[in-house]
C-alpha atoms as a PDB file:
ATOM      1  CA  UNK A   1      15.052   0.281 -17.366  1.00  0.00           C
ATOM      2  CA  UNK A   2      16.233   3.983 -16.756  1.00  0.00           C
ATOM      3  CA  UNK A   3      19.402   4.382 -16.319  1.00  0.00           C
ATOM      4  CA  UNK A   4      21.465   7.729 -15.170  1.00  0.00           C
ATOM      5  CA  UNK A   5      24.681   8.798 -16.757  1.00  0.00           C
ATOM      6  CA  UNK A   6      26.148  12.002 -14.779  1.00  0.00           C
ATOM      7  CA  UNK A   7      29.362  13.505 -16.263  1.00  0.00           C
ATOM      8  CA  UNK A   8      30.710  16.406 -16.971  1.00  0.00           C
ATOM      9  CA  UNK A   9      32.219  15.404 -20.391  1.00  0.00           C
ATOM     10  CA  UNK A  10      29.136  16.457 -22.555  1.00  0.00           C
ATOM     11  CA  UNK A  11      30.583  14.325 -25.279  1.00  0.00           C
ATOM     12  CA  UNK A  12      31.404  11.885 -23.307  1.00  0.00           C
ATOM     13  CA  UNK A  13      28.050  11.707 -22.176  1.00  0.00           C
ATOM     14  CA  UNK A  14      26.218  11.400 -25.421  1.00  0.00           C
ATOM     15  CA  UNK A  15      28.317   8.810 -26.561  1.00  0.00           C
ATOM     16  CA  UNK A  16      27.456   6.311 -23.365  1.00  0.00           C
ATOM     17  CA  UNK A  17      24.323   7.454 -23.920  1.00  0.00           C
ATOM     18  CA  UNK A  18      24.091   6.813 -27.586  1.00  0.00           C
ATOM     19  CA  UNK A  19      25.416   2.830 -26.648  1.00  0.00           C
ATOM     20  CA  UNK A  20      23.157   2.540 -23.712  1.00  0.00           C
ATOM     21  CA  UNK A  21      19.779   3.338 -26.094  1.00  0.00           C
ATOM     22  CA  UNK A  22      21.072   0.738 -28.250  1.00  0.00           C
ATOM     23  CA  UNK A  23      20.787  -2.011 -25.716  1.00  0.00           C
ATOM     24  CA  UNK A  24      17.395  -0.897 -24.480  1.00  0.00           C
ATOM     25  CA  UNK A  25      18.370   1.407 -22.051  1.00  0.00           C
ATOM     26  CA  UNK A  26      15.905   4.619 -21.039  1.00  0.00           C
ATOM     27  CA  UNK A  27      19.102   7.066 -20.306  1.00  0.00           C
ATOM     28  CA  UNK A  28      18.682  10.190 -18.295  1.00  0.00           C
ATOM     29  CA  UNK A  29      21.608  12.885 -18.387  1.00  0.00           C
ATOM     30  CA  UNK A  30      22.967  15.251 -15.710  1.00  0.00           C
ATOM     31  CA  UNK A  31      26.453  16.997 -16.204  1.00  0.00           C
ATOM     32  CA  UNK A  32      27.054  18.079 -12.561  1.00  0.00           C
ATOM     33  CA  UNK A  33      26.933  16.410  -9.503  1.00  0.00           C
ATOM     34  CA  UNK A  34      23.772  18.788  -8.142  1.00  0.00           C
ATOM     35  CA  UNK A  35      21.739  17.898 -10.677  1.00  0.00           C
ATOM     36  CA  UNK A  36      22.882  14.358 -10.835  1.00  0.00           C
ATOM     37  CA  UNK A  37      21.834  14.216  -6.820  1.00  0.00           C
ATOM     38  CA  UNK A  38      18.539  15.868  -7.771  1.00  0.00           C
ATOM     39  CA  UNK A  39      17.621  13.418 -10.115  1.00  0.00           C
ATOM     40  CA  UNK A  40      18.083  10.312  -7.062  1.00  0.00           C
ATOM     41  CA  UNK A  41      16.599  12.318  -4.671  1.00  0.00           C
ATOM     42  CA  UNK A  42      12.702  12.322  -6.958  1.00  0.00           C
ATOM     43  CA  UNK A  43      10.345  10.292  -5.324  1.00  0.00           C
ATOM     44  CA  UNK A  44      10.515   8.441  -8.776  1.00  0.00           C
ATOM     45  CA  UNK A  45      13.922   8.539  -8.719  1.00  0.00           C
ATOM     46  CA  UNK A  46      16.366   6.272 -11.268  1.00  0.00           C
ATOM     47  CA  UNK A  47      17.510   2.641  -9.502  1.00  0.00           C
ATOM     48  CA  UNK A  48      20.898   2.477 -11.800  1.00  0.00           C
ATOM     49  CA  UNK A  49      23.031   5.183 -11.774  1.00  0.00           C
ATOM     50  CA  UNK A  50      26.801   6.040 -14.002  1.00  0.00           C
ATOM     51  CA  UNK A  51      28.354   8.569 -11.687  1.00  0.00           C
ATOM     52  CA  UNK A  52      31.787  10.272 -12.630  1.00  0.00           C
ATOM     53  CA  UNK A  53      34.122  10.346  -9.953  1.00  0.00           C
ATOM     54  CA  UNK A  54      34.868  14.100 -10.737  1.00  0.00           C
ATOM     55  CA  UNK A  55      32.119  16.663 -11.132  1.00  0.00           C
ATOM     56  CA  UNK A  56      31.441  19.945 -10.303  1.00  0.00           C
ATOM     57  CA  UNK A  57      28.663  20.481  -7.659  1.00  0.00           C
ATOM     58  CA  UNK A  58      28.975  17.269  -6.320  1.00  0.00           C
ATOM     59  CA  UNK A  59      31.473  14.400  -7.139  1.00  0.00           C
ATOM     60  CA  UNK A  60      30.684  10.805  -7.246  1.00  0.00           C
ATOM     61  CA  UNK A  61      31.862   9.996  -3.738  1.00  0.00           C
ATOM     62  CA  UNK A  62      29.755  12.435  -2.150  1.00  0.00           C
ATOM     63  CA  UNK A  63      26.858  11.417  -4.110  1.00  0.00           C
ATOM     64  CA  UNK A  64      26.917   7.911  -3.042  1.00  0.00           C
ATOM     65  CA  UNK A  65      27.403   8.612   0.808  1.00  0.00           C
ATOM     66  CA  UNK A  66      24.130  10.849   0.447  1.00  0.00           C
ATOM     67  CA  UNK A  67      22.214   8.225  -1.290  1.00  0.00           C
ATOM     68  CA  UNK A  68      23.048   5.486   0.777  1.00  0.00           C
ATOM     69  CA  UNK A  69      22.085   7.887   3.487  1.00  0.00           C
ATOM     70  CA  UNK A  70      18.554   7.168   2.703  1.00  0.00           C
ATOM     71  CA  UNK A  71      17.351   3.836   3.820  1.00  0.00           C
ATOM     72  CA  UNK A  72      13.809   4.014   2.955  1.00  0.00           C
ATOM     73  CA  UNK A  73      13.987   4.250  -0.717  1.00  0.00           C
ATOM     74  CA  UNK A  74      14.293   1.260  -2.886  1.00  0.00           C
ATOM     75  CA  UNK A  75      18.411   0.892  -3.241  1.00  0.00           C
ATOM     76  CA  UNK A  76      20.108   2.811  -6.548  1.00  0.00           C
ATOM     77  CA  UNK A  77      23.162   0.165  -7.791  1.00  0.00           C
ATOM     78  CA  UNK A  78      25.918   2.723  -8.686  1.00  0.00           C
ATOM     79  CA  UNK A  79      28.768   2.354 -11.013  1.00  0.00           C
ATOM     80  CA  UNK A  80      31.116   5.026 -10.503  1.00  0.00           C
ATOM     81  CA  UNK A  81      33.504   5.732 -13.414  1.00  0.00           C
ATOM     82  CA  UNK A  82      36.726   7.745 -13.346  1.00  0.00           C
ATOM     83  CA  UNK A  83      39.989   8.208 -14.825  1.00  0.00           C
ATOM     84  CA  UNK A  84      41.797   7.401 -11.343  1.00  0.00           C
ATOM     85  CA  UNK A  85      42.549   3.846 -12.240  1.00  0.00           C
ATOM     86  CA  UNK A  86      44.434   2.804  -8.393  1.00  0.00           C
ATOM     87  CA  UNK A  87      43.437   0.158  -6.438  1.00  0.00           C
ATOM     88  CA  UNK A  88      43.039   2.580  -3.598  1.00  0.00           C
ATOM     89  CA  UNK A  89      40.809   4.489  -5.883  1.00  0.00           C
ATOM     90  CA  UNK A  90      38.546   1.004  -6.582  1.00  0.00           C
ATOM     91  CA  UNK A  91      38.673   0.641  -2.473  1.00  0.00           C
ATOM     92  CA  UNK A  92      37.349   3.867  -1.765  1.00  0.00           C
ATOM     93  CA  UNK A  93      34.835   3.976  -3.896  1.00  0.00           C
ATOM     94  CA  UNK A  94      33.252   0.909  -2.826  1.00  0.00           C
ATOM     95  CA  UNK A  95      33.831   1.871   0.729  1.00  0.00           C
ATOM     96  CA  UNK A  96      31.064   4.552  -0.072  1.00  0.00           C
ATOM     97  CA  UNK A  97      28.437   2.581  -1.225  1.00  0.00           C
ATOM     98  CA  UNK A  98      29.681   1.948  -5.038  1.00  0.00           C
ATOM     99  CA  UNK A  99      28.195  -0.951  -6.211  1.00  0.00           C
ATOM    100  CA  UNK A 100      31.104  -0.971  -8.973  1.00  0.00           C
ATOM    101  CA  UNK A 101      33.561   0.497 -10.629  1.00  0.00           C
ATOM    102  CA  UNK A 102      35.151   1.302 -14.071  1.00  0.00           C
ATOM    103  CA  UNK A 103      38.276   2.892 -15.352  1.00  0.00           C
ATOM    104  CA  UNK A 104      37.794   5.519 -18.548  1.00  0.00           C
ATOM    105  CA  UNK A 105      38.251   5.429 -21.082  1.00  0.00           C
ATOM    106  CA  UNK A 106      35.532   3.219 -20.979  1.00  0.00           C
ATOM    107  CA  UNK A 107      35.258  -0.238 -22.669  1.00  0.00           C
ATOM    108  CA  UNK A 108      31.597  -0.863 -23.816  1.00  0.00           C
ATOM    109  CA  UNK A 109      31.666  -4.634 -23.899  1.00  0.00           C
ATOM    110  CA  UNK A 110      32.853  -4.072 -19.955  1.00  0.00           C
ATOM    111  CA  UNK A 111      29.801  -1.266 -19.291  1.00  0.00           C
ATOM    112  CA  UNK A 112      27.163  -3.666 -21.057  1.00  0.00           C
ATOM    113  CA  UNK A 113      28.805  -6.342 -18.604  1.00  0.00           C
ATOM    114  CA  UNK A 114      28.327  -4.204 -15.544  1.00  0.00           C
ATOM    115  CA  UNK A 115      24.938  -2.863 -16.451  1.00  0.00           C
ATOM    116  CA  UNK A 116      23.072  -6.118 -16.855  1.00  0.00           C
ATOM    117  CA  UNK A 117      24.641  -7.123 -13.816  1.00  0.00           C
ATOM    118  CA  UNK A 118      23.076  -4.089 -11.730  1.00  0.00           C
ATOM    119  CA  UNK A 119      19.418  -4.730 -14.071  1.00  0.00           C
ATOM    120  CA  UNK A 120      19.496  -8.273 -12.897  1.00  0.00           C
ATOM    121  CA  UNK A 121      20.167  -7.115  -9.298  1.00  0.00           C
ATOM    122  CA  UNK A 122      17.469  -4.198  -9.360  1.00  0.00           C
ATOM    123  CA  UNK A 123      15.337  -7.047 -10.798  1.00  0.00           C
ATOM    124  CA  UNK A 124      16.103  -9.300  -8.142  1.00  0.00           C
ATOM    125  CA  UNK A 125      15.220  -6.460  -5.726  1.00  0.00           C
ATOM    126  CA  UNK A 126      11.691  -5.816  -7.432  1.00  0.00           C
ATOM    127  CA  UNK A 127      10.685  -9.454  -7.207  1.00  0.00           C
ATOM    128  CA  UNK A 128      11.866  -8.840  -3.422  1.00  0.00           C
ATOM    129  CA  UNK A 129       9.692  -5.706  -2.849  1.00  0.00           C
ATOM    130  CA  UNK A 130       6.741  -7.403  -4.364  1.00  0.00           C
ATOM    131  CA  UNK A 131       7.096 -10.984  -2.838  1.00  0.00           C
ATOM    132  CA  UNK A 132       7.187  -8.669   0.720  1.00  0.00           C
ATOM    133  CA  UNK A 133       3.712  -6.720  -0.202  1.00  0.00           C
ATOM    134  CA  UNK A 134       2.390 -10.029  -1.096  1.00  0.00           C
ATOM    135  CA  UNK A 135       2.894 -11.420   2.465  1.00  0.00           C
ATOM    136  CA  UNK A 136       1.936  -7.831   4.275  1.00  0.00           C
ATOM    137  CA  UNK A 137      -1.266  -8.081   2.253  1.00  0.00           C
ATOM    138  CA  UNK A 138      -1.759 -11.942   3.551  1.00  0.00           C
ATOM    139  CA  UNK A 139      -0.969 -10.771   6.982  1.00  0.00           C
ATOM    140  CA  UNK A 140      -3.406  -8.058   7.106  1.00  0.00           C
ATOM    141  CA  UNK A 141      -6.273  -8.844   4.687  1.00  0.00           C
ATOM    142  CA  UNK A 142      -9.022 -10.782   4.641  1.00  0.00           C
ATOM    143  CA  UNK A 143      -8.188 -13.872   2.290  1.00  0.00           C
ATOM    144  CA  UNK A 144     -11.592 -13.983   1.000  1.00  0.00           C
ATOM    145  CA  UNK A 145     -13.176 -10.166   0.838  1.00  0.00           C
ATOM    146  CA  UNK A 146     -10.158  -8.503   0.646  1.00  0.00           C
ATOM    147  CA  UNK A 147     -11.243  -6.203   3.758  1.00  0.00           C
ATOM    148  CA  UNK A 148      -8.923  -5.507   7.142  1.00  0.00           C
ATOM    149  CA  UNK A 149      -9.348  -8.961   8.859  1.00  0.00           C
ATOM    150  CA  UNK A 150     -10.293  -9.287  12.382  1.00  0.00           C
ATOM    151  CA  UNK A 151      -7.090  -8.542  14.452  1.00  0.00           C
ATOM    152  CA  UNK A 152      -6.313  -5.150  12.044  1.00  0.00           C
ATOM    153  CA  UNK A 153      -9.863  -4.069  12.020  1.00  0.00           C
ATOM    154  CA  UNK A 154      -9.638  -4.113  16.124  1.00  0.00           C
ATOM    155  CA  UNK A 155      -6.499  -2.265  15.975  1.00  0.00           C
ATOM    156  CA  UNK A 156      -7.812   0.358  13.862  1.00  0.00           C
ATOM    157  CA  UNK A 157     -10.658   0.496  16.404  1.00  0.00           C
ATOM    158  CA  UNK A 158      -8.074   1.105  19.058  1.00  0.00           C
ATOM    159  CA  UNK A 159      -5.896   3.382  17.621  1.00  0.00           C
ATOM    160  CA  UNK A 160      -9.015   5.991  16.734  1.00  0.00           C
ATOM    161  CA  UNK A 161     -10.609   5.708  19.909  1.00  0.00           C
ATOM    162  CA  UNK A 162      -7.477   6.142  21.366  1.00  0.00           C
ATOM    163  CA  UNK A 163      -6.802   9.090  19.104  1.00  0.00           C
ATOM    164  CA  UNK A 164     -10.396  10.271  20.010  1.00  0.00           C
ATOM    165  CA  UNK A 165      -9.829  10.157  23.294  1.00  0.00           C
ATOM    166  CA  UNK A 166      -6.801  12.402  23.297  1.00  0.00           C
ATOM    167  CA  UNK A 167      -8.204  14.903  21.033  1.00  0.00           C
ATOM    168  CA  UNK A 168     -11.554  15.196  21.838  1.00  0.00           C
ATOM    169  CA  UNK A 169     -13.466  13.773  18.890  1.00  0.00           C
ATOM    170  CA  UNK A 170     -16.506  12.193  18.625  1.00  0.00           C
ATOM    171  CA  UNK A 171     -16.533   8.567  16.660  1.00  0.00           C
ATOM    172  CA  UNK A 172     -19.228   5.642  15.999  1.00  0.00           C
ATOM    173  CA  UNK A 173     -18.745   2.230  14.916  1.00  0.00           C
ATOM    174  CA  UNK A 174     -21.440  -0.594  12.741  1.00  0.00           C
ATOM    175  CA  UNK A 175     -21.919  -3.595  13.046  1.00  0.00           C
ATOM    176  CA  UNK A 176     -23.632  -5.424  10.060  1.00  0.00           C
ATOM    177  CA  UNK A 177     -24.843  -8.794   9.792  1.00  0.00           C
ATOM    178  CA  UNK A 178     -25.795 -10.484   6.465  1.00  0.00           C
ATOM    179  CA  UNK A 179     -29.468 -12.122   7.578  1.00  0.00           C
ATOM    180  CA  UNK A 180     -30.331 -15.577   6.520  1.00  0.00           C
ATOM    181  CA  UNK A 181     -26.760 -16.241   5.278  1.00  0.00           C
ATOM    182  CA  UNK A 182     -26.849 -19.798   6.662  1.00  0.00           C
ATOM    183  CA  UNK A 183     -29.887 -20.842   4.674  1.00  0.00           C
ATOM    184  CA  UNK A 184     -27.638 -19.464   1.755  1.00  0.00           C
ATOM    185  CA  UNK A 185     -25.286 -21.700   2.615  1.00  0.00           C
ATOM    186  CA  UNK A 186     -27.780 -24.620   3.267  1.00  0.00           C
ATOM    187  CA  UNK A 187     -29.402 -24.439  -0.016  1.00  0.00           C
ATOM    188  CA  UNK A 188     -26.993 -22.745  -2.367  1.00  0.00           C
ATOM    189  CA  UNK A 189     -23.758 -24.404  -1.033  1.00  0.00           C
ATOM    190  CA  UNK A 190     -20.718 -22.581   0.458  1.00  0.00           C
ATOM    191  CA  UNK A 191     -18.975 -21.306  -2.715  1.00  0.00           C
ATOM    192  CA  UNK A 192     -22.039 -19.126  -3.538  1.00  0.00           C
ATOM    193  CA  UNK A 193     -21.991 -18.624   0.287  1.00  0.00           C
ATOM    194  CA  UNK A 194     -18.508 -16.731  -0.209  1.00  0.00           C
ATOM    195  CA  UNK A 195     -19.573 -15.344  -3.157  1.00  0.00           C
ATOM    196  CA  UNK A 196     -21.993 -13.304  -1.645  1.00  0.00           C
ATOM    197  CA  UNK A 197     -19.420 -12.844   1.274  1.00  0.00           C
ATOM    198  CA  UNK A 198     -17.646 -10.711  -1.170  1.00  0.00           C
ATOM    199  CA  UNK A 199     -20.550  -8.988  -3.105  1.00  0.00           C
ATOM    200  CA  UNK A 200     -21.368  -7.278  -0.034  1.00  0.00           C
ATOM    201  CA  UNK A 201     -17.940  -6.760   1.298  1.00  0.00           C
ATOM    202  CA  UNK A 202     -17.761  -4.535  -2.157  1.00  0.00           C
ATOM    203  CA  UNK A 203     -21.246  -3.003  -1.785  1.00  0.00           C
ATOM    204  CA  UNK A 204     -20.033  -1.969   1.811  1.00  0.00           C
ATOM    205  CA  UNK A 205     -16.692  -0.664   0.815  1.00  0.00           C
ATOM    206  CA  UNK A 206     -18.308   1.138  -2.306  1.00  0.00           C
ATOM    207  CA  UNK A 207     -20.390   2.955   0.480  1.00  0.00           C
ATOM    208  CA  UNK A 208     -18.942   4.327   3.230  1.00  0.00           C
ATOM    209  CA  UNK A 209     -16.966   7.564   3.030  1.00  0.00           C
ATOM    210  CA  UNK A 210     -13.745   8.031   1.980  1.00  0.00           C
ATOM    211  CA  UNK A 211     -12.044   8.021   5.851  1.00  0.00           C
ATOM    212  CA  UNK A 212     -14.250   5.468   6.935  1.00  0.00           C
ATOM    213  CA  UNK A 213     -12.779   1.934   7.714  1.00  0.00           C
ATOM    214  CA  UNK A 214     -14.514  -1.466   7.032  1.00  0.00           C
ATOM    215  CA  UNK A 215     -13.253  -4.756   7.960  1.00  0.00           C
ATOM    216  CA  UNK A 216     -14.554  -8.333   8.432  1.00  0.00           C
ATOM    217  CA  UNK A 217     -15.116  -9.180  11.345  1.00  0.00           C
ATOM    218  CA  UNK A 218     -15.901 -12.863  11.466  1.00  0.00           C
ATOM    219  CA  UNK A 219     -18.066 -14.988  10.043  1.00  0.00           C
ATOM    220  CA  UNK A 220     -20.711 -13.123   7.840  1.00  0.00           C
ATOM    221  CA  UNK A 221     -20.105  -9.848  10.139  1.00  0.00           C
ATOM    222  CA  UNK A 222     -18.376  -6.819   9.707  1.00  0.00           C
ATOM    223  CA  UNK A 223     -17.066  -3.762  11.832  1.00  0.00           C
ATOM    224  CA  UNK A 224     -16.942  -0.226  10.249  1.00  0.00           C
ATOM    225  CA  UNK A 225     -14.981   2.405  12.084  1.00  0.00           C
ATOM    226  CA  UNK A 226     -16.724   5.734  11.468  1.00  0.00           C
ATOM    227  CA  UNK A 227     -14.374   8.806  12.241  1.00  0.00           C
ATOM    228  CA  UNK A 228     -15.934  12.300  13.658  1.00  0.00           C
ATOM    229  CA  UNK A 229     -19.335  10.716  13.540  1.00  0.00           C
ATOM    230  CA  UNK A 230     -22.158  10.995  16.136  1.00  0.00           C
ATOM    231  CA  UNK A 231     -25.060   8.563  16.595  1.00  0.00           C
ATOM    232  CA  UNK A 232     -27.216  10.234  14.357  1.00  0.00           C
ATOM    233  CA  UNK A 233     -24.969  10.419  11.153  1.00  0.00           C
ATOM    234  CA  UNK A 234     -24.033   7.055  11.891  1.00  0.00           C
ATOM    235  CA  UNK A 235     -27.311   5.472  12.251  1.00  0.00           C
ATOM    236  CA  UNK A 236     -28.080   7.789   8.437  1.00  0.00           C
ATOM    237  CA  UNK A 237     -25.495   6.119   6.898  1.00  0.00           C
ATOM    238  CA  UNK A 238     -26.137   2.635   8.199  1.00  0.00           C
ATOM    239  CA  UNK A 239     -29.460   2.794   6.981  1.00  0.00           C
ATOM    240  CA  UNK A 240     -27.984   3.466   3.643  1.00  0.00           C
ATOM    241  CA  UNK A 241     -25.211   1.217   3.695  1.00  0.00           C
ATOM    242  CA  UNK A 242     -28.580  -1.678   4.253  1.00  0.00           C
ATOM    243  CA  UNK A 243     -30.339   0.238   0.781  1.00  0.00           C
ATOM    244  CA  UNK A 244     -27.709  -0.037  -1.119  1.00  0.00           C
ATOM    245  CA  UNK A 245     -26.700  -3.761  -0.506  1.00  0.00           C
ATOM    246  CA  UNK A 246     -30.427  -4.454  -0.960  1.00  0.00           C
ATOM    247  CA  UNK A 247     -30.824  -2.620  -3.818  1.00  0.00           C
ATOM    248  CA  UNK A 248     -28.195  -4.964  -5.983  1.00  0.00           C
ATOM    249  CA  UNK A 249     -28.450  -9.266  -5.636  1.00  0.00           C
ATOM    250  CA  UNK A 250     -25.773 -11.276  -5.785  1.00  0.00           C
ATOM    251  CA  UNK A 251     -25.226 -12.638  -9.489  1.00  0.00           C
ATOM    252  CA  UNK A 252     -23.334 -15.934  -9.119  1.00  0.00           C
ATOM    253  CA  UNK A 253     -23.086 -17.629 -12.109  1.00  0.00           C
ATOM    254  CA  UNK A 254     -26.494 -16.750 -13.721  1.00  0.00           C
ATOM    255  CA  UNK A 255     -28.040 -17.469  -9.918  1.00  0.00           C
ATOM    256  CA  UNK A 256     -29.470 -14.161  -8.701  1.00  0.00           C
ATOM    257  CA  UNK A 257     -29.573 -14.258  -4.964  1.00  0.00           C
ATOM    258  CA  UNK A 258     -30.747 -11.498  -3.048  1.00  0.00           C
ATOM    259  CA  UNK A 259     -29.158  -9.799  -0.069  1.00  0.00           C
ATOM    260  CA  UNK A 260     -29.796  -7.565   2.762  1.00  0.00           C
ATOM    261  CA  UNK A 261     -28.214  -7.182   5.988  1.00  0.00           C
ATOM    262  CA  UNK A 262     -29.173  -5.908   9.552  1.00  0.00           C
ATOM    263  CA  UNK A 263     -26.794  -3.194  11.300  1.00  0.00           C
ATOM    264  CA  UNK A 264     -26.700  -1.851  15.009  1.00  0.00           C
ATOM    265  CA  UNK A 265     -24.942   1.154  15.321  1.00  0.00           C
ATOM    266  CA  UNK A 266     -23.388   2.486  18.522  1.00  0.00           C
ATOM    267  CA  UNK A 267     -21.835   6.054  18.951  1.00  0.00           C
ATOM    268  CA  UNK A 268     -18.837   7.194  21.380  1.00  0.00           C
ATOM    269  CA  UNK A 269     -19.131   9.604  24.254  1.00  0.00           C
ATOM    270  CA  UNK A 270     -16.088   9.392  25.587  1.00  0.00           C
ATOM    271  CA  UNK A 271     -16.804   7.060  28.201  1.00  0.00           C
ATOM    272  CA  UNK A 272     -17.329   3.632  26.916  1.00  0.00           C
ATOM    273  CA  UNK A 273     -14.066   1.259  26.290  1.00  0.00           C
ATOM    274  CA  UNK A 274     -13.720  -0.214  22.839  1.00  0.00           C
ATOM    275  CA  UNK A 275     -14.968  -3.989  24.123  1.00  0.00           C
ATOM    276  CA  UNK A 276     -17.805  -1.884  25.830  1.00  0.00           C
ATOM    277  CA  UNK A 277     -18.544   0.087  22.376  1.00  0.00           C
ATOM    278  CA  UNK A 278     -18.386  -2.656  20.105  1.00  0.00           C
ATOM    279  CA  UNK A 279     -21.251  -4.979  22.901  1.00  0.00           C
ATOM    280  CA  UNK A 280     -23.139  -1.452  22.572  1.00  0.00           C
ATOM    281  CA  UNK A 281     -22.868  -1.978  18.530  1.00  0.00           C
ATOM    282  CA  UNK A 282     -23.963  -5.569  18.951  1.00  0.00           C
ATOM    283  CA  UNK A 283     -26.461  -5.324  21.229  1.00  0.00           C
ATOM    284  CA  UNK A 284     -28.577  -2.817  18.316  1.00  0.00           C
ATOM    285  CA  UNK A 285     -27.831  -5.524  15.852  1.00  0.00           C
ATOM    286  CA  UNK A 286     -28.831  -8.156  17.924  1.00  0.00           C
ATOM    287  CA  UNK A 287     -32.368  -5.633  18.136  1.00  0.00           C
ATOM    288  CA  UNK A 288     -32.036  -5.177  14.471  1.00  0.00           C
ATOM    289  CA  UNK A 289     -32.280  -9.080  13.833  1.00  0.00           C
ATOM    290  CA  UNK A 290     -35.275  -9.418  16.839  1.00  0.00           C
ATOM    291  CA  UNK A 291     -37.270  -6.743  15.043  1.00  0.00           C
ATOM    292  CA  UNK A 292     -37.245  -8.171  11.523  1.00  0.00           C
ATOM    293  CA  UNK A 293     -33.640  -8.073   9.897  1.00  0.00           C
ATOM    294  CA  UNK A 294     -33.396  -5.683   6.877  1.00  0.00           C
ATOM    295  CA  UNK A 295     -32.851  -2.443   9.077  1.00  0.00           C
ATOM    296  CA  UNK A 296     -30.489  -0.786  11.101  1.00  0.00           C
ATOM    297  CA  UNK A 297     -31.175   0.044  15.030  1.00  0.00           C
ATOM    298  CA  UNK A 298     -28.889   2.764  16.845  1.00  0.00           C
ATOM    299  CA  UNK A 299     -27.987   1.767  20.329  1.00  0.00           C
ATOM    300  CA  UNK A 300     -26.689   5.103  22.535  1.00  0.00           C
ATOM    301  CA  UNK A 301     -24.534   4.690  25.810  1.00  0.00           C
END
């Protein structure tokens, strides 16, 4: 873990440092407060910071009220160290946002003390952050492609057409189908069933542009949200998105099972609702699956 001493006492500072690198410590060193505050403002700023009370710039106290200013960053555990060894002293600091406190000169068997206590903290905090993603990812991803599920794909829908809307841009949306996927689950079973669920889910995602948004949409469907796209761009890259998924089978488990899909494509005019766009979208892959499966069919309002 990096740690941040920040003291004006250059010798000072190379002996904490020195004691900290013993115990496993990655120790960065600032001898004002400016720099010190420079440091825990980087976007990959240090979590554990040694702040002297007394510096020149910037002093510990104002340090800590300007880092616990910012509420979006992950928290920094400060010790602040000074020579002011008061109770009032120990009060203010931790009024401030110190997470602790120690009186110099310094006893190391008391610093290695505090410091593990802040790791096991910042630790604590990781396994926090993390254990949050986790659930945003479960609450927003598909648990079995990996794509937006339904409800955020439908947001995303609304949020560009609504965006479209107010600034004037066109947009298009897909739908794709994977055709005969029932007889895949019929004779194959339903693990090679979501197997191929997820080959094409990457085949999709591998395909699209960059700005482009796919999601699952239920079932074996999916949506794609094409930004700044007209009917004619979108109905060139559907037919591609079909070539490519054909152009690879499904390998599950030494089982080669081919794929292709059927897409309707519907583009925005500025009229249609999102319900009314995405029936548009369904109604050409509804035609796509009538005239053969395998293709893609634009549908214009």
């Amino acid at each position: 873990m990096r740690v941040l001493i920040a003291d004006d006492n250059v010798d000072f500072t190379k002996s904490i440092a020195i004691l900290l690198r013993e115990w496993g410590f990655d120790v960065v060193q600032a001898y004002d407060g400016t720099a010190a505050m420079a440091l825990l403002r980087d976007p990959e700023a240090l979590t554990l910071a040694l702040l002297d009370w007394d510096m020149p710039g910037m002093n510990g106290i104002e340090i800590c009220r300007e880092v616990r200013k910012d509420v979006d960053r992950p928290y920094t555990y400060v010790v602040l160290m000074t020579g002011r060894g008061g109770k009032d002293e120990m009060l203010t600091g931790m009024t401030v946002g110190a997470d602790d406190y120690l009186i110099k000169p310094v006893d190391p068997i008391e610093l290695h003390a505090r410091l593990n206590t802040g790791k096991r903290i910042l630790d604590l905090q990781d396994q926090l952050l993390a254990t949050q993603r986790q659930l945003r990812e479960q609450a927003t991803r598909d648990s079995l492609t990996g794509l937006w599920n339904r409800a955020v794909i439908l947001d995303i829908l609304q949020r560009e057409h609504t965006r479209g809307r107010r600034e004037g841009h066109r947009m298009a949306v897909i739908m794709a189908d994977i055709d005969h996927f029932k007889k895949v689950n019929d004779s194959l079973g339903h693990i090679v069933g979501d197997r191929v669920l997820r080959h094409v889910a990457q085949r999709l995602q591998a395909a699209v542009r960059p700005y482009d948004v796919v999601g699952r949409y239920g079932g074996e469907e999916f949506l794609i949200i094409l930004p700044h796209c007209d009917a004619d761009f979108s109905l060139t890259l559907a037919d591609r998105l079909r070539c490519f998924v054909a152009l690879e089978p499904a390998n599950v488990a030494g089982e080669v099972v081919p794929v292709t899909i059927s897409l309707g494509t519907a583009a925005w005019d500025g009229n249609a609702s999102t319900p009314e766009l995405l029936q548009i979208a369904d109604n050409a892959l509804y035609q796509a699956k009538a005239e053969g499966r395998n293709r893609a069919v634009a549908a214009r309002e």
